[in-house]
N, C-alpha and C. Protein backbone atom coordinates (compact mmCIF):
# COMPACT_ATOMS: atom_id res chain seq x y z
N UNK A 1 -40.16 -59.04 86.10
CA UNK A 1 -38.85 -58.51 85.80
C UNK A 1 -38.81 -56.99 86.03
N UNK A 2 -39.81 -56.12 85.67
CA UNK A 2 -39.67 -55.03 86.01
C UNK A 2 -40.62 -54.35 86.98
N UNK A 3 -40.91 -55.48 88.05
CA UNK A 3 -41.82 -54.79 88.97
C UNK A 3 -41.07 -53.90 90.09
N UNK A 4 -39.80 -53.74 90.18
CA UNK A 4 -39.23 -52.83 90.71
C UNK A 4 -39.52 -51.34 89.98
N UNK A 5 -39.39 -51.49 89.03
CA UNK A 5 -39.81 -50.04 88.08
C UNK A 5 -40.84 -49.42 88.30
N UNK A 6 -41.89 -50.55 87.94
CA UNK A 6 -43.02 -50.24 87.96
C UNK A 6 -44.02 -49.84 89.31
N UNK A 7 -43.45 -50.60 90.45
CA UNK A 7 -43.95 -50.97 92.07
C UNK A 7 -44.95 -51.98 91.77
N UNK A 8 -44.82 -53.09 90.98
CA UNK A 8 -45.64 -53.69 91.50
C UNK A 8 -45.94 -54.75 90.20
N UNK A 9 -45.60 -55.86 90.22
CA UNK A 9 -45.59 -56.99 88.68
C UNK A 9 -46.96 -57.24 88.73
N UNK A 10 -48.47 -56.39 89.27
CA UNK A 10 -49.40 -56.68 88.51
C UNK A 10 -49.56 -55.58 87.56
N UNK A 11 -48.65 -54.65 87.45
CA UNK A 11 -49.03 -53.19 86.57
C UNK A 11 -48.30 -53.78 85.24
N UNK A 12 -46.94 -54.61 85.46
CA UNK A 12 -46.26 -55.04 84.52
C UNK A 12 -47.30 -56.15 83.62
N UNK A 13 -47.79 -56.93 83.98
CA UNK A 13 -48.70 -58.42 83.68
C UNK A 13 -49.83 -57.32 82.81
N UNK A 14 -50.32 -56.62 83.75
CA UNK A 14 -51.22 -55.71 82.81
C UNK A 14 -50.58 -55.09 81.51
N UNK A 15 -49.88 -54.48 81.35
CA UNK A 15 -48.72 -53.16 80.09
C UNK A 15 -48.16 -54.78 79.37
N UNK A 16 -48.07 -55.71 79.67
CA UNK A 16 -47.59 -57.21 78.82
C UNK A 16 -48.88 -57.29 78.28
N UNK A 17 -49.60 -57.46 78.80
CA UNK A 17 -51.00 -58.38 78.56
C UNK A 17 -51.55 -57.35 77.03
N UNK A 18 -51.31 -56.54 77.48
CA UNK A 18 -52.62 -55.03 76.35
C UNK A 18 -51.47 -54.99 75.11
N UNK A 19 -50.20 -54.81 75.55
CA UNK A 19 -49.22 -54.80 74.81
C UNK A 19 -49.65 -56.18 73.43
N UNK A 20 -49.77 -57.07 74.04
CA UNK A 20 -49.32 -58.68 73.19
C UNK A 20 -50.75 -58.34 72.80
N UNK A 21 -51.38 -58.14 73.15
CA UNK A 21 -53.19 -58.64 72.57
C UNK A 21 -54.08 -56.97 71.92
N UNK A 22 -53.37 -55.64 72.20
CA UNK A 22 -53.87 -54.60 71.96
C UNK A 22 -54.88 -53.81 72.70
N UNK A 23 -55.94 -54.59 73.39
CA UNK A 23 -56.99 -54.48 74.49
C UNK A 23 -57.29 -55.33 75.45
N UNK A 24 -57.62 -55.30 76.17
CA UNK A 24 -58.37 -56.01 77.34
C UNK A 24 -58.71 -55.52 78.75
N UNK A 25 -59.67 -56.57 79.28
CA UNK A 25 -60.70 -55.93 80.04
C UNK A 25 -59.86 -56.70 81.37
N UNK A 26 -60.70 -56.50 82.87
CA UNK A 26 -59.86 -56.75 83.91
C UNK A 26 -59.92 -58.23 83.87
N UNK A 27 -61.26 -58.87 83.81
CA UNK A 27 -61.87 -59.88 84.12
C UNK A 27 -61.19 -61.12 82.93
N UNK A 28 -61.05 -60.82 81.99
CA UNK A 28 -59.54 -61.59 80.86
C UNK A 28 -58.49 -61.39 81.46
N UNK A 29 -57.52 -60.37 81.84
CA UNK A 29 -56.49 -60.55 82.32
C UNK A 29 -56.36 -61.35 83.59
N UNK A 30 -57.16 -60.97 84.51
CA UNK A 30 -57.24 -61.91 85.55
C UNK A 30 -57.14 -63.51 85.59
N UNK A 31 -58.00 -63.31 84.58
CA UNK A 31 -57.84 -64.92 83.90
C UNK A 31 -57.00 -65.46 83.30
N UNK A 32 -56.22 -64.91 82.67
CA UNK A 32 -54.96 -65.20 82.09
C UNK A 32 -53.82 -65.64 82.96
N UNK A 33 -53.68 -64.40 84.44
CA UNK A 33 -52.19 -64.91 85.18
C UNK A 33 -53.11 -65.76 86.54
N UNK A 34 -54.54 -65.87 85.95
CA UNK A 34 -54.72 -66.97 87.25
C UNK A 34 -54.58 -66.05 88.40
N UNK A 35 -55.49 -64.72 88.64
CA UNK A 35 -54.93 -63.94 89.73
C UNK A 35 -56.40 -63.40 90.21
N UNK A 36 -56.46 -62.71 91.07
CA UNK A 36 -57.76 -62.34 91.55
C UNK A 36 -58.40 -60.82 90.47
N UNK A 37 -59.23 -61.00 90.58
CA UNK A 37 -60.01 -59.63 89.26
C UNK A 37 -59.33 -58.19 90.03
N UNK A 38 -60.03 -57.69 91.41
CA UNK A 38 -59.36 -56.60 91.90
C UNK A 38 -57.77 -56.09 91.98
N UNK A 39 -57.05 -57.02 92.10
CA UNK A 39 -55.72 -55.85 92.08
C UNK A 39 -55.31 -55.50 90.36
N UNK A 40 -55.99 -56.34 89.30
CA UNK A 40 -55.96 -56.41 88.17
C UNK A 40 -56.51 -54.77 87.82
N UNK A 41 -57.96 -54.79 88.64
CA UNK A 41 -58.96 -53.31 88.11
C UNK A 41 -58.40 -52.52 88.77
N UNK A 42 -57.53 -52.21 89.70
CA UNK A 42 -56.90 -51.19 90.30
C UNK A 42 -55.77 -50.51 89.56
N UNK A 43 -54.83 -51.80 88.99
CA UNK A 43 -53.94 -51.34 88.09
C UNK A 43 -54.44 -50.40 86.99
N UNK A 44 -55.49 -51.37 86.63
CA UNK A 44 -56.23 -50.52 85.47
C UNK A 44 -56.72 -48.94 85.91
N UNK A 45 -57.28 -48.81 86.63
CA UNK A 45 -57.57 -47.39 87.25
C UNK A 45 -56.55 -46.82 86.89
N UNK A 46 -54.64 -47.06 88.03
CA UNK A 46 -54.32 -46.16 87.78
C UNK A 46 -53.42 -45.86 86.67
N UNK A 47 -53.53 -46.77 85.93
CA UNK A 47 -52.64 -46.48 84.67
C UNK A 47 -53.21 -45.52 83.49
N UNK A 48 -54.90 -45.68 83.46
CA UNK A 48 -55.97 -44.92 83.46
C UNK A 48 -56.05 -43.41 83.86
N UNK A 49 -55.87 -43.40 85.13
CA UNK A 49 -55.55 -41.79 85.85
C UNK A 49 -54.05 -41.39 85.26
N UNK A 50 -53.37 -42.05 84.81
CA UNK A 50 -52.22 -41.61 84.52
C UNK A 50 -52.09 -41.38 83.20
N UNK A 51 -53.17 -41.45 82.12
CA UNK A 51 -53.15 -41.17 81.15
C UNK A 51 -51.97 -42.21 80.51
N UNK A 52 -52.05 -43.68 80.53
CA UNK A 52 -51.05 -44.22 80.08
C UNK A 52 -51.86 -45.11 79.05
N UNK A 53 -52.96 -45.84 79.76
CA UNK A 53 -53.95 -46.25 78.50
C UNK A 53 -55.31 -46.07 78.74
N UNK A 54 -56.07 -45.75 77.65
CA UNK A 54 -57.70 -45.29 77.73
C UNK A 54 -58.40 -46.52 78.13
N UNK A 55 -59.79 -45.99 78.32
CA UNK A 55 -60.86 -47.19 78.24
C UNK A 55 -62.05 -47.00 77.73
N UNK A 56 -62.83 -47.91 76.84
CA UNK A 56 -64.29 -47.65 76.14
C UNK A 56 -64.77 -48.69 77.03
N UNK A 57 -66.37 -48.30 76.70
CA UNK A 57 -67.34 -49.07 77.23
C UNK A 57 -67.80 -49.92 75.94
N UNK A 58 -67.79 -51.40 76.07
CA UNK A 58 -68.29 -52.29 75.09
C UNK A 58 -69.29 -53.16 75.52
N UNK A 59 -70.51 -52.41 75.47
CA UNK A 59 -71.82 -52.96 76.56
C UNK A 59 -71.61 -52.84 77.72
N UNK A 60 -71.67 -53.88 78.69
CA UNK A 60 -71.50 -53.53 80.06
C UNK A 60 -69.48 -53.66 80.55
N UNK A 61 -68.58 -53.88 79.61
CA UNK A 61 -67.64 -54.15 79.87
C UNK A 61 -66.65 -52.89 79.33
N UNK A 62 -65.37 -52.54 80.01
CA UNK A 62 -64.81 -51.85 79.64
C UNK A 62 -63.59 -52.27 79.40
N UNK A 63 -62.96 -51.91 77.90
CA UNK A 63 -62.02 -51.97 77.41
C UNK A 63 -60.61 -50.88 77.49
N UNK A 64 -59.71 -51.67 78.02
CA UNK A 64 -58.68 -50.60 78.16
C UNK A 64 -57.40 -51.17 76.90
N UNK A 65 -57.13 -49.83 76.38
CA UNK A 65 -55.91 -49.79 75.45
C UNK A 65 -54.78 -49.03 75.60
N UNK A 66 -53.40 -49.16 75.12
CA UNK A 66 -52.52 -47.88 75.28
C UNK A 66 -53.51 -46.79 74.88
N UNK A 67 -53.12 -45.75 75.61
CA UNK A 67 -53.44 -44.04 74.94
C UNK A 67 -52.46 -43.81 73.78
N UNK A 68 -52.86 -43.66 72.90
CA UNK A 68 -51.95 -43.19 71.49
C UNK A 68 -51.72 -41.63 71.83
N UNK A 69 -52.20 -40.91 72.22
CA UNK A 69 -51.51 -39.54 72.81
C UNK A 69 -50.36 -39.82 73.83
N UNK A 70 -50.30 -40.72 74.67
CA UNK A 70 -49.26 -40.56 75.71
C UNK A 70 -47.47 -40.65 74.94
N UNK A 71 -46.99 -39.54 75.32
CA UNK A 71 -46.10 -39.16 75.64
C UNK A 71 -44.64 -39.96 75.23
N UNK A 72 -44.93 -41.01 75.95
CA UNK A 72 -43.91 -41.96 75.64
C UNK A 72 -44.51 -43.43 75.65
N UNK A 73 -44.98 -44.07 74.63
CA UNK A 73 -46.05 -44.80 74.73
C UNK A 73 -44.97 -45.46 73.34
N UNK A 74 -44.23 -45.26 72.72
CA UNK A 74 -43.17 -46.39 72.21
C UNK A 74 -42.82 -46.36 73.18
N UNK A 75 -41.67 -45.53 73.70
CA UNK A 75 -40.81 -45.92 74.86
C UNK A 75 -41.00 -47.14 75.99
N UNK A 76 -42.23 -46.80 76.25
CA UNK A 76 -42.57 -47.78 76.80
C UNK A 76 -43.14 -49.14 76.34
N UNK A 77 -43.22 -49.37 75.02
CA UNK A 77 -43.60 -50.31 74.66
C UNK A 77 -42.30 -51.22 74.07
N UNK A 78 -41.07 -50.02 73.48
CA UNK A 78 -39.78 -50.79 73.52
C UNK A 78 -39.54 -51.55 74.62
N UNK A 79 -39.58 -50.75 75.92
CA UNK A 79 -39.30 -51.48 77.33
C UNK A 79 -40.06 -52.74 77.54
N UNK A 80 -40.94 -52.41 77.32
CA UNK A 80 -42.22 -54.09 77.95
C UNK A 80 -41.67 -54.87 76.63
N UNK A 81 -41.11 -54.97 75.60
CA UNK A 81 -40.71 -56.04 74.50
C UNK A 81 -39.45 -56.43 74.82
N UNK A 82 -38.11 -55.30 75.45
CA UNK A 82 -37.12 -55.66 75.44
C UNK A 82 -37.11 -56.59 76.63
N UNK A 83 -38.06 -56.64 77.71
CA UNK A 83 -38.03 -57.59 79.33
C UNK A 83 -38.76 -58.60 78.71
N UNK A 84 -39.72 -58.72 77.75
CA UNK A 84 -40.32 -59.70 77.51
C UNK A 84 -39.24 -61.05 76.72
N UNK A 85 -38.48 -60.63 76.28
CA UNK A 85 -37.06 -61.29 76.01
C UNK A 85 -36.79 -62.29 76.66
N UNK A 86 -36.20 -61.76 78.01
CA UNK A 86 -35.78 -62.42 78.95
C UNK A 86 -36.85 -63.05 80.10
N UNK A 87 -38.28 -63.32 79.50
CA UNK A 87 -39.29 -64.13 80.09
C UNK A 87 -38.73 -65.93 79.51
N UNK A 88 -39.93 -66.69 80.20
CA UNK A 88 -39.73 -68.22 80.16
C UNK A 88 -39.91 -68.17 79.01
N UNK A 89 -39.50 -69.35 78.06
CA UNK A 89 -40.15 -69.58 76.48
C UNK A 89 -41.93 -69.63 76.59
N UNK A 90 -41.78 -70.33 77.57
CA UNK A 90 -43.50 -70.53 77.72
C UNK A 90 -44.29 -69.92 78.05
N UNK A 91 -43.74 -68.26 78.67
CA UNK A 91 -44.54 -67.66 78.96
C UNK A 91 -44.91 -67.00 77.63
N UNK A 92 -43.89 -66.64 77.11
CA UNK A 92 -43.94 -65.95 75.75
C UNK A 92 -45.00 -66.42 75.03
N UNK A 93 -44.49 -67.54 75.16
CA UNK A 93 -45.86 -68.25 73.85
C UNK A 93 -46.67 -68.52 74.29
N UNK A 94 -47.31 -67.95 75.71
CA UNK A 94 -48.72 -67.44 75.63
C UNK A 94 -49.14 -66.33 75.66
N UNK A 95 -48.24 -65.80 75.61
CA UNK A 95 -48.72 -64.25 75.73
C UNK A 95 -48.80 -64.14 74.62
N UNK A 96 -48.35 -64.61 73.34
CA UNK A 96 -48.16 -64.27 71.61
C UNK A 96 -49.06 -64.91 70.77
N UNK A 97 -49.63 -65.83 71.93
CA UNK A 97 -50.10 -67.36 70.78
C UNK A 97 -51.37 -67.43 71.42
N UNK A 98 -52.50 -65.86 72.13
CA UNK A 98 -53.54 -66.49 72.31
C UNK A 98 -54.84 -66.37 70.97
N UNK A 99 -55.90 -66.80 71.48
CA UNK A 99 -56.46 -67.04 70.58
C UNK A 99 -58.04 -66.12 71.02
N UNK A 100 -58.76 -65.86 70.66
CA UNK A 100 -59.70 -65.01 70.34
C UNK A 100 -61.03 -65.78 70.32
N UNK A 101 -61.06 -66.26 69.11
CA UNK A 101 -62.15 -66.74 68.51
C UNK A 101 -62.51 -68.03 68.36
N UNK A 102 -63.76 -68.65 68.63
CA UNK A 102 -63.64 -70.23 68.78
C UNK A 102 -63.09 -70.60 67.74
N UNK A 103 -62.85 -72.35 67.80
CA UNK A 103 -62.72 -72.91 66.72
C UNK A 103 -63.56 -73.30 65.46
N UNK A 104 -63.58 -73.71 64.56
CA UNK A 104 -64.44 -73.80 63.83
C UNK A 104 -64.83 -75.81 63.91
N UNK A 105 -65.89 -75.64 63.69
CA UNK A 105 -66.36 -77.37 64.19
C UNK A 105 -65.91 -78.34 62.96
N UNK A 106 -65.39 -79.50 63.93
CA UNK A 106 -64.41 -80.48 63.04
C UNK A 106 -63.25 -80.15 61.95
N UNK A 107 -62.63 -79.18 62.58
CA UNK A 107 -61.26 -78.17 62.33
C UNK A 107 -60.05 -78.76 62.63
N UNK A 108 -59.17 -79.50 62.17
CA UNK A 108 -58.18 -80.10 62.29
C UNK A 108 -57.20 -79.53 63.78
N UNK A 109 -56.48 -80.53 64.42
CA UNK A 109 -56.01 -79.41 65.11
C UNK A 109 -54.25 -79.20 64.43
């Protein structure tokens, strides 16, 4: 929806993805829209160079988050909630409804 804005709906899928979940790495997101790892880590770069969200190292993997210094970092997070609106029901509810941590064994479903 807003890859005109942005140039490009893998920068958007990324700013959705960190948005709904708080962090993540390239190699999860990739996995998520079912897309190849590289144009995923590129986004990440330059949103990175742009001071829009940081990244730590968590062992050999790096974690990227919004930058809490940037500038307009509600603004932009109003924006990625108000388009997320007008997504499929189903996309929504995966982007809202993932899950983290295994299940626990013989856990009702």
């Amino acid at each position: 929806m807003l890859e005109e804005l942005f140039g490009s709906k893998n920068r958007e899928r990324v700013l959705q993805f960190i948005l709904a979940n708080n962090e993540g790495y390239a190699k999860e997101i990739a996995d998520f829209y079912d897309s190849s790892v590289d144009p995923i880590q590129k986004q990440l770069e330059r949103l990175e160079l742009g001071s829009i969200l940081v990244s730590q190292k968590v062992g050999r993997t790096r974690l990227f988050m919004f930058n809490p210094r940037y500038a307009f970092r509600k603004e932009l997070e109003a924006l990625l909630l108000k388009a997320r609106e007008y997504y499929a029901p189903d996309e929504i509810e995966r982007l809202t409804k993932q899950r983290k941590r295994p299940r626990r064994i013989g856990k009702p479903l």
